[in-house]
Each structure stands twice: as C-alpha cells, then as structure tokens.
Protein backbone atom coordinates (compact mmCIF):
# COMPACT_ATOMS: atom_id res chain seq x y z
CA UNK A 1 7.33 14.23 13.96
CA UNK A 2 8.48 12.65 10.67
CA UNK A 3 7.82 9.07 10.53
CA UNK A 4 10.87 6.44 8.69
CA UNK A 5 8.86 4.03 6.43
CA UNK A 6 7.69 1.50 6.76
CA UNK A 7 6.42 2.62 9.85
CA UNK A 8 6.23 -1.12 11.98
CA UNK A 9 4.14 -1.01 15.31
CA UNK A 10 3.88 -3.26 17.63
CA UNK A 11 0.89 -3.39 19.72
CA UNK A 12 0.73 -4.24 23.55
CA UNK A 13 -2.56 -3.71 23.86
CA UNK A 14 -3.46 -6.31 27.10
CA UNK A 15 -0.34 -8.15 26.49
CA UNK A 16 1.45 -7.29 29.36
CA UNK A 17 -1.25 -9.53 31.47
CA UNK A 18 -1.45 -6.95 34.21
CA UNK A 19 2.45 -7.23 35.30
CA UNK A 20 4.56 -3.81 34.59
CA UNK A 21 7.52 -6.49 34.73
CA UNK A 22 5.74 -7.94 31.45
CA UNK A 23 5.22 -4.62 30.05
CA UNK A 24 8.14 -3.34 30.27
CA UNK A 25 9.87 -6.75 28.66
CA UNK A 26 7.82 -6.68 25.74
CA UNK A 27 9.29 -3.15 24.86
CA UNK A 28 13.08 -4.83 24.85
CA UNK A 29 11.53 -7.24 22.94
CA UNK A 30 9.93 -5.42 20.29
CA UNK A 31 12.85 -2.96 20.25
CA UNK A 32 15.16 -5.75 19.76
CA UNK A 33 13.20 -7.45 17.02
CA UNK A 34 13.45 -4.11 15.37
CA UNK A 35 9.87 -2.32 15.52
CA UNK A 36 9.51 1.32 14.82
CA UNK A 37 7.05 1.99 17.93
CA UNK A 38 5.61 0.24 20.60
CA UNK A 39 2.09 1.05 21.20
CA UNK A 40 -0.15 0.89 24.40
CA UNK A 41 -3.58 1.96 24.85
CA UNK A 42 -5.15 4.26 27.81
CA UNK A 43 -8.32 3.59 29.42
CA UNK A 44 -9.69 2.11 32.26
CA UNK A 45 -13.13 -0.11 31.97
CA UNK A 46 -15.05 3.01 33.29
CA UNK A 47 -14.04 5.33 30.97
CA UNK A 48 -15.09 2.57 28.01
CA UNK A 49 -18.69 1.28 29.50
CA UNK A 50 -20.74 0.15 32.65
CA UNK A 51 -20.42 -2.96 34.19
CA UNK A 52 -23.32 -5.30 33.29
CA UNK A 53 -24.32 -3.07 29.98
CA UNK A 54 -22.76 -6.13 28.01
CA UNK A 55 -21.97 -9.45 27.96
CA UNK A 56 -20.51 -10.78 25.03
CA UNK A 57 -22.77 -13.93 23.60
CA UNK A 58 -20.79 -14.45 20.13
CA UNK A 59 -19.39 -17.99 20.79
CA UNK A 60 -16.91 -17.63 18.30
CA UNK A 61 -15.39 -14.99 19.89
CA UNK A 62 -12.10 -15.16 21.68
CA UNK A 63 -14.22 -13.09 24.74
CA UNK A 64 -17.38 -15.19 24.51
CA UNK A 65 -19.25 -14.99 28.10
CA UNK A 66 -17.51 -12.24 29.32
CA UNK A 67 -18.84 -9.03 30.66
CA UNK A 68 -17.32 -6.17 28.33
CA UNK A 69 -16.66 -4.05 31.66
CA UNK A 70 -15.05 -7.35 33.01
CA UNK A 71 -12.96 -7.81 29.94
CA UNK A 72 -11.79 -3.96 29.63
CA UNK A 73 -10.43 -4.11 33.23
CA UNK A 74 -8.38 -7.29 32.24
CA UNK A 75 -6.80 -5.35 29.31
CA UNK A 76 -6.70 -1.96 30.20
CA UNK A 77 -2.87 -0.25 31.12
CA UNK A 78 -2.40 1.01 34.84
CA UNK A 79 -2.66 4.74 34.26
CA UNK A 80 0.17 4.76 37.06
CA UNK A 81 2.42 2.69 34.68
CA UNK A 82 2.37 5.04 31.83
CA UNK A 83 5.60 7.08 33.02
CA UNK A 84 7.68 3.70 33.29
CA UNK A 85 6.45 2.23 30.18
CA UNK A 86 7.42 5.87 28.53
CA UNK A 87 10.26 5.97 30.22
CA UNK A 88 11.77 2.54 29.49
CA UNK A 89 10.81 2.81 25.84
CA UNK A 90 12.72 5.99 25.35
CA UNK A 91 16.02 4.04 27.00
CA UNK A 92 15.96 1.96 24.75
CA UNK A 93 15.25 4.03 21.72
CA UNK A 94 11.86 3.55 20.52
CA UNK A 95 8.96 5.47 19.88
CA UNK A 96 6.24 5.29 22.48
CA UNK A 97 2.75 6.18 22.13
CA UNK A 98 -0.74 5.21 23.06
CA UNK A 99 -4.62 5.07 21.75
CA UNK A 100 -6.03 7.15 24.15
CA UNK A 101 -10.40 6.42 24.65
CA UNK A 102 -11.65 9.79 26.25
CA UNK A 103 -10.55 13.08 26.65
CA UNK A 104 -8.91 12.22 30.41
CA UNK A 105 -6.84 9.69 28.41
CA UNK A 106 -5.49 12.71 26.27
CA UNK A 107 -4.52 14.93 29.28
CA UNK A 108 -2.49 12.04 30.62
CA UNK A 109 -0.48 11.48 27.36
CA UNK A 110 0.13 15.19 27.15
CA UNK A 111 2.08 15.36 30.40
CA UNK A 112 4.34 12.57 28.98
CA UNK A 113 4.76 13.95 25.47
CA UNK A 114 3.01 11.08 23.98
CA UNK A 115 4.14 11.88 20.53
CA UNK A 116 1.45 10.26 18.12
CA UNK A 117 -2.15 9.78 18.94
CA UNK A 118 -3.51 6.59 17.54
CA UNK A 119 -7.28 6.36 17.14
CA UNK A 120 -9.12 3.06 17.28
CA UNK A 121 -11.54 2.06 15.13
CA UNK A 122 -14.59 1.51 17.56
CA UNK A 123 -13.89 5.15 18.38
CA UNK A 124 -13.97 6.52 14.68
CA UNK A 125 -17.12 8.30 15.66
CA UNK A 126 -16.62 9.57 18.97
CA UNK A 127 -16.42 13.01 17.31
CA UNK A 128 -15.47 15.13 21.11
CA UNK A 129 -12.65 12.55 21.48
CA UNK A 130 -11.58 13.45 17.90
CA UNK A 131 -11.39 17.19 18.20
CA UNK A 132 -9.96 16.76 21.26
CA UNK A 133 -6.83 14.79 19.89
CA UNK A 134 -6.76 17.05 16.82
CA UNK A 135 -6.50 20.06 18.71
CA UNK A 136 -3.08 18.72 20.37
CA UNK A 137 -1.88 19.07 16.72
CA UNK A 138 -0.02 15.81 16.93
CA UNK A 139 0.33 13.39 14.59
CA UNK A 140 -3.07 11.11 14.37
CA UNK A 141 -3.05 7.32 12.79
CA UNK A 142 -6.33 6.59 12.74
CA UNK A 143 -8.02 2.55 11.99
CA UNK A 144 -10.65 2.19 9.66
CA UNK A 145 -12.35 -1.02 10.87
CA UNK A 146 -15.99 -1.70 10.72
CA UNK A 147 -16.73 1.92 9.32
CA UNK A 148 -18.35 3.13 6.58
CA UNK A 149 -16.76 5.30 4.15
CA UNK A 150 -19.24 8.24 5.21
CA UNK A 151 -18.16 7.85 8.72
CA UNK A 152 -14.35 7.75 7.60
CA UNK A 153 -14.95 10.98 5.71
CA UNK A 154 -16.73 12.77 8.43
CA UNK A 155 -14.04 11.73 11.12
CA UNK A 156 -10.78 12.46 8.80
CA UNK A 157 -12.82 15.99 8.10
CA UNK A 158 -13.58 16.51 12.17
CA UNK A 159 -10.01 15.93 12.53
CA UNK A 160 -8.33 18.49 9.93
CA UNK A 161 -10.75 20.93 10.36
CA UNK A 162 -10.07 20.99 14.27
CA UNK A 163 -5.85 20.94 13.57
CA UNK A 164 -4.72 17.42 12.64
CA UNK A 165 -2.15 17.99 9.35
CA UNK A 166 -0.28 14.95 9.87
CA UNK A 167 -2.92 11.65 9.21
CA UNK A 168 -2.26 8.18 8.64
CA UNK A 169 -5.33 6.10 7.88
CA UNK A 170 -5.22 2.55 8.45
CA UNK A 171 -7.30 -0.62 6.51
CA UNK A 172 -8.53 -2.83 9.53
CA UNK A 173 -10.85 -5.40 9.70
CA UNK A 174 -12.39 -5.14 13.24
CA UNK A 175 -12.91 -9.11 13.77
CA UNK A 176 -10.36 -10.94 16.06
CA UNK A 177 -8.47 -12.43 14.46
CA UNK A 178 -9.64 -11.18 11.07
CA UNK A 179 -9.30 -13.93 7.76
CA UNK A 180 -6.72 -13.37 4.55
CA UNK A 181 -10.30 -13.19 2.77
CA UNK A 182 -11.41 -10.54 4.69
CA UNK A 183 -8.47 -8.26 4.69
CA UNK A 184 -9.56 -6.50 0.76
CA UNK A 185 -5.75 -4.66 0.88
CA UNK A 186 -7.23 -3.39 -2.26
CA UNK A 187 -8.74 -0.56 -0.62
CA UNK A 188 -5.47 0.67 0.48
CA UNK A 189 -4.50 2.75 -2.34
CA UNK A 190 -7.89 3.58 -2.56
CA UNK A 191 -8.04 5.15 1.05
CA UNK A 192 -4.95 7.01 -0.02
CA UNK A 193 -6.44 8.13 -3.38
CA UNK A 194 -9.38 9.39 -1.61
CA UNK A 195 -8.24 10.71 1.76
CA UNK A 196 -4.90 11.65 0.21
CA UNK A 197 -2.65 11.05 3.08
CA UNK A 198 -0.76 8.55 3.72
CA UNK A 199 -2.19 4.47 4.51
CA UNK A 200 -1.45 1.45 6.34
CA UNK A 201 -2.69 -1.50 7.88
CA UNK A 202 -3.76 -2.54 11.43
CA UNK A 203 -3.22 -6.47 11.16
CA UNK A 204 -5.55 -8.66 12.97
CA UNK A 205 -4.89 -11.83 10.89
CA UNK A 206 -2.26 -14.70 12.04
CA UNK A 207 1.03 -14.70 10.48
CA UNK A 208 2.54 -11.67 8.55
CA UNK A 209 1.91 -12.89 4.99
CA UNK A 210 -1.21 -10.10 4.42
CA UNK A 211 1.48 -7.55 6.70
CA UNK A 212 3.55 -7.41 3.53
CA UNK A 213 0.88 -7.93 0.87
CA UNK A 214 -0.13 -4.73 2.32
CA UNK A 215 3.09 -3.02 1.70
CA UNK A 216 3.07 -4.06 -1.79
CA UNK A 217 -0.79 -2.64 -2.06
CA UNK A 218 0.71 0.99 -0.57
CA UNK A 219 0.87 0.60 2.57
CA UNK A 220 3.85 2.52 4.94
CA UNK A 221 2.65 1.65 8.30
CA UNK A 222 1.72 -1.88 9.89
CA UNK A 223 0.19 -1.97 13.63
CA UNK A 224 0.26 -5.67 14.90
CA UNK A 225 -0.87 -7.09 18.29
CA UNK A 226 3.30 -8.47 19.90
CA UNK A 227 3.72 -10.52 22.41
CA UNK A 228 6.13 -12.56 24.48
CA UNK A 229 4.62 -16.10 24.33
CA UNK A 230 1.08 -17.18 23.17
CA UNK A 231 1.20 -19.83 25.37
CA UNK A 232 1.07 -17.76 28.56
CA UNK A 233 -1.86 -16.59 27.38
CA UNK A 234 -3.38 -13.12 27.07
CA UNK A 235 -6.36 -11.15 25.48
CA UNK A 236 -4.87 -10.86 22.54
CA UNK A 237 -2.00 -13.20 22.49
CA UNK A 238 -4.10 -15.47 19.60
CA UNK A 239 -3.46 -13.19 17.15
CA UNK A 240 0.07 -11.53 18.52
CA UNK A 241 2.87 -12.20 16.96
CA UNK A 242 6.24 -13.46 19.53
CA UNK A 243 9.54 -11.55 19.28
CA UNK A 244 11.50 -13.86 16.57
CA UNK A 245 7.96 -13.71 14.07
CA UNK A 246 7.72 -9.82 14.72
CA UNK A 247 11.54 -9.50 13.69
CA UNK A 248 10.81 -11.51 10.53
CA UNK A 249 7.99 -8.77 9.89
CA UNK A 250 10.45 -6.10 10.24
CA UNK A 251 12.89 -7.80 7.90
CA UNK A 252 10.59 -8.69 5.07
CA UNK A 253 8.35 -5.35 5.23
CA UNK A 254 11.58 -3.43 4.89
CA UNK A 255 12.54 -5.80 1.61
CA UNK A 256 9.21 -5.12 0.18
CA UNK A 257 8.72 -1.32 0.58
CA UNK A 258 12.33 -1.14 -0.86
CA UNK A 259 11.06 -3.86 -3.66
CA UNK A 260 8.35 -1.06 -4.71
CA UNK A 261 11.22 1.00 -6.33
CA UNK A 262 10.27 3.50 -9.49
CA UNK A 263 8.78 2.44 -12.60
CA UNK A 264 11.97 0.85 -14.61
CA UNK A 265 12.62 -0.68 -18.03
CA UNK A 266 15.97 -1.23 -19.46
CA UNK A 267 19.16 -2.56 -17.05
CA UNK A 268 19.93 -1.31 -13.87
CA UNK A 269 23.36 -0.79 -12.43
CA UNK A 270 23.73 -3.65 -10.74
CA UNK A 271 22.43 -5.66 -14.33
CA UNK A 272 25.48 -4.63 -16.17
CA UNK A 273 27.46 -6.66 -14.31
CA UNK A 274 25.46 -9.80 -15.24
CA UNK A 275 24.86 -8.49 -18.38
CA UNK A 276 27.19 -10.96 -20.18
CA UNK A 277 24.53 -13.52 -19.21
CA UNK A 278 22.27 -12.80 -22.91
CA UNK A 279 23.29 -14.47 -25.91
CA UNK A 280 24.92 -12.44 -28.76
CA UNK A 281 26.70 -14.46 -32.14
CA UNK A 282 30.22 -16.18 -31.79
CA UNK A 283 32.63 -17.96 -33.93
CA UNK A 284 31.67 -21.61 -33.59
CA UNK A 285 34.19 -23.21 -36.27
CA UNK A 286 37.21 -22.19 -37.82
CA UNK A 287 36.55 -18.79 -40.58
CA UNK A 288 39.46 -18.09 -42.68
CA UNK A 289 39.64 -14.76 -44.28
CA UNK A 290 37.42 -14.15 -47.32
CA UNK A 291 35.38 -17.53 -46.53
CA UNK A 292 31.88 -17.44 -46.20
CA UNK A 293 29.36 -16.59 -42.98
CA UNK A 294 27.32 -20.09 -42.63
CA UNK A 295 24.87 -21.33 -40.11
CA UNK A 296 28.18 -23.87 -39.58
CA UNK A 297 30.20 -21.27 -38.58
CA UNK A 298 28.25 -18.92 -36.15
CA UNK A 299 26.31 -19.77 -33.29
CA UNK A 300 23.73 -17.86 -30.87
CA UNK A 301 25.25 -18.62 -27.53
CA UNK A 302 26.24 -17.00 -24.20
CA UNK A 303 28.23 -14.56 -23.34
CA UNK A 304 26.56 -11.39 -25.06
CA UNK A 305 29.77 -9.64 -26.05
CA UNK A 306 29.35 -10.76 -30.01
CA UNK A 307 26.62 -8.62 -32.48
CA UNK A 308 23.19 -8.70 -31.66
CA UNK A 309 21.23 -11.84 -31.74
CA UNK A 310 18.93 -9.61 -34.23
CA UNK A 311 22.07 -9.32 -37.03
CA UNK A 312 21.82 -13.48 -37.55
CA UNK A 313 20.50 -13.51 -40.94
CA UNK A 314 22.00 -10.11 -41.45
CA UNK A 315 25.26 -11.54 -41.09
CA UNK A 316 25.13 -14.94 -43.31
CA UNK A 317 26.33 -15.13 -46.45
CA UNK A 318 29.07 -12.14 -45.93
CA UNK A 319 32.86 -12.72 -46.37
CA UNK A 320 35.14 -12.95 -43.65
CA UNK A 321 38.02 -9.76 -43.47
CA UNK A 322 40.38 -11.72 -41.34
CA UNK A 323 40.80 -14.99 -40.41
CA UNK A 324 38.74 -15.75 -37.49
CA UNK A 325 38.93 -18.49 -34.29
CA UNK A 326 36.32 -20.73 -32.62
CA UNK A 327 34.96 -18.99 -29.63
CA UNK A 328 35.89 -15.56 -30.99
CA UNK A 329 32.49 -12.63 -30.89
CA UNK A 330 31.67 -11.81 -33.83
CA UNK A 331 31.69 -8.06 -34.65
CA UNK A 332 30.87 -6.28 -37.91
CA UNK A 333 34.14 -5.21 -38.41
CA UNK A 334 34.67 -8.60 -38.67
CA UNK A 335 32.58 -9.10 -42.13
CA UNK A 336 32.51 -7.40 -45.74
C-alpha cells in the first residue's frame, strides 16, 4: 500500500485498559482527530516472557515493582478482539494495523489483512520474527530504539533480503517517556541517508513539540501513544496524547511537511500580490518640467511601483520631461 504523508499514527498500545468498549472508542477518537492509522499491538504475556523471569526494580520507571509477565498481561490486546477492532476501524475509514511479537502474532494478522507490519524496537533483533514478517511482503515500519547502528543494519538487511521492499525506519528513544534532550532528531536524515528509505519518528516524549521538529528534520511518519483521558489512567496514558492534543498534532504536522516546500529564491505567486509592499522612488514635492531631480523632490517610500530603490543617485541631478505631481512613481521616462 502507498502511504499519504505525513503518515500520523496513533498508538493504542494498553490504552484501551482491558475494555473492547474502550478500544473501540479510541478508534472514533483518533479517526475523528484526524490520524492516518490506528495501531494496536498482538501478544499475549506468554508469547513475550515467563512469569517471575523479571521484575522491574528501576524506581523511576512508570512500571517500577511490577513483574514484566504481570505487566504484559495488563497491556496486551485480546487476540479475540482483533476482528472488532479491525472491523470498526475500517467503518470508520482508517487504517488498522498491529506490531505483531512472534510468529503466531503474524498468522493472526494475516487472516484479517493486517495491512502494515510494525516492528518494535525491543524486537529489532528477533531475526525469525523478522523474516517471518518480511516474507508476508507487506509493508514493514520498523523503531529504532535502544539499537545500535550494527543491529539496525543487520535487521533492515534480514528484512529485504527475505522480501520486505516497502521500509519505514523510525528514530525512537526506548525510555518512557523519553526527554526533548534525548530525542537527537538529527539522526533522522541520517537514517534515511544511510538506510535510504524513508524515516520517521516513534514519539515517547510529552507534548508534540519534538512530533513536528521531527517533520522539519525529514521525517514522514509519527507513531504516538493516544488516549482518551490520562486521568483514567493506563500503561501508557503518561505519555499519550487525548483526542483534542492528537488533532492539534495532525494539524500542525500537516503545516510543517507542507512548510518543507522546494528550495526557493525570488517571489512566489502568492508574493506578487503583496509585492507593492517594497519601497521604490516617488514624487515627494511638486517637479515642473525641465526642473531639476533633488533629494527635495524624490523620496524612497512604499508602494514599489516607482524605479528601483538602486537608481537613487542615478536619478539626481537629471531634468524633468514633464511636469510631475507629489505622490506620482517615478519612471525613467520621466527624466532626461
């Protein structure tokens, strides 16, 4: 499928806090604010780790104390809601795919068309999962967080070798939610330069000020984490945006990918209009004919239908060939 840039996603992730209802909501409300996609992600905790193989100690972390098993089967998306949330998306006329974590995950998405696989970055070198996707030959958008660039390169070369010819990389910063400081956009058109294909970024900060300092930087598609309320709590409803900040995305992302333009000197179409708005020489007291061209007479002013600014001193000291009126442009036709 051909995407229209700038590609916005909006993320669900464990947003829908284990209610279809919810789930189903946020996909009005991201397809009213405007989003391109809404994206899900398929797993269940067994498919991601054991229970009691990790317990998360970082106390900054939004997840400190919890058992990563525990956590995962908070989050994770009823495999037995897929077909709704599919479903329901395609109603009302947005593009519905998912992040699928193992090769069972892919099977699933196959029998409902999923139409673009999205890899996560903790999974950038699960190399089985990524020939797996690749060999569906769909589209593959694939986050860059907390990789090197030698496991980029061997996962984007896993991937077109085993059929992917339609890649999106995305800049991420894998920390939740990620700093302004941290973001380095500035590896954007570097990913692109490198990978050549085309770049994005998965959002984890707060706000959507680095969302369109990334479209400036390059960038065609932005993934951020949506949701209906941050107060009602969620996994990831810290760093989510709500409906009315994810429409003010949309708007402003579109205004700065069409902002980019060409390279351009000189006046655009829409310039001529105001062009009147630069000075140019005018009549500023009475000239009869044959009298003299004096800094008296002439002034640099606005509008710019008179000579040049540049003809000034060309123009003092010549004789007038008509008589001439205050607030009249002076022209050379005007002058000896």
């Amino acid at each position: 499928m051909k995407m229209t840039y700038p590609f916005i996603i909006a993320e669900m992730s464990g947003n829908h806090n284990q209610s279809l209802e919810r789930a189903l909501k946020i996909i009005d409300a991201a397809a009213d604010a405007g989003a391109s996609a809404i994206k899900i992600q398929t797993y269940t905790a067994d498919t991601l780790t054991i229970k009691g193989v990790f317990k998360i100690t970082e106390k900054s972390s939004l997840w400190y104390d919890k058992d990563l098993h525990d956590l995962y089967d908070e989050a994770h998306t009823p495999w037995d809601w897929h077909k709704a949330i599919f479903e329901h998306a395609q109603k009302r006329g947005i593009i519905c795919f998912s992040s699928p974590f193992d090769e069972t995950a892919v099977d699933l998405l196959e029998s409902l068309n999923n139409p673009i696989y999205k890899i996560a970055s903790f999974e950038i070198n699960h190399i089985p999962l990524l020939k797996y996707i690749a060999k569906t030959g769909k589209p593959v958008i694939m986050s860059t967080g907390a990789s090197s660039l030698s496991e980029i390169a061997e996962a984007v070369n896993v991937l077109k070798r085993d059929g992917c010819e339609n890649l999106t990389l995305l800049k991420c910063t894998s920390t939740y939610p990620a700093s302004a400081e941290n973001s380095n956009l500035n590896t954007i058109p570097h990913l692109k330069e490198l990978f050549n294909c085309e770049v994005g970024l998965s959002d984890h900060t707060i706000g959507i000020g680095v969302s369109i300092a990334a479209i400036a930087k390059g960038a065609n598609v932005i993934e951020k984490h949506f949701c209906l309320d941050r107060s009602e709590g969620g996994v990831d409803s810290a760093f989510s945006l709500e409906p009315a900040e994810f429409k003010q995305l949309v708007i402003e992302a579109k205004n700065a990918y069409l902002a980019l333009g060409k390279i351009n000197y000189g006046i655009t179409n829409d310039e001529k209009k105001v062009d009147a708005g630069k000075r140019s020489i005018y009549v500023s007291d009475k000239i009869n004919e044959g009298e003299i061209i004096t800094t008296k007479n002439i002034k640099v002013i606005r509008p710019g239908y008179g000579l040049h600014p540049r003809y000034y001193t060309d123009v003092l000291g010549k004789k007038a060939t008509k008589n001439l009126e205050i607030g009249q442009p002076l022209s050379f036709n005007d002058l000896n």
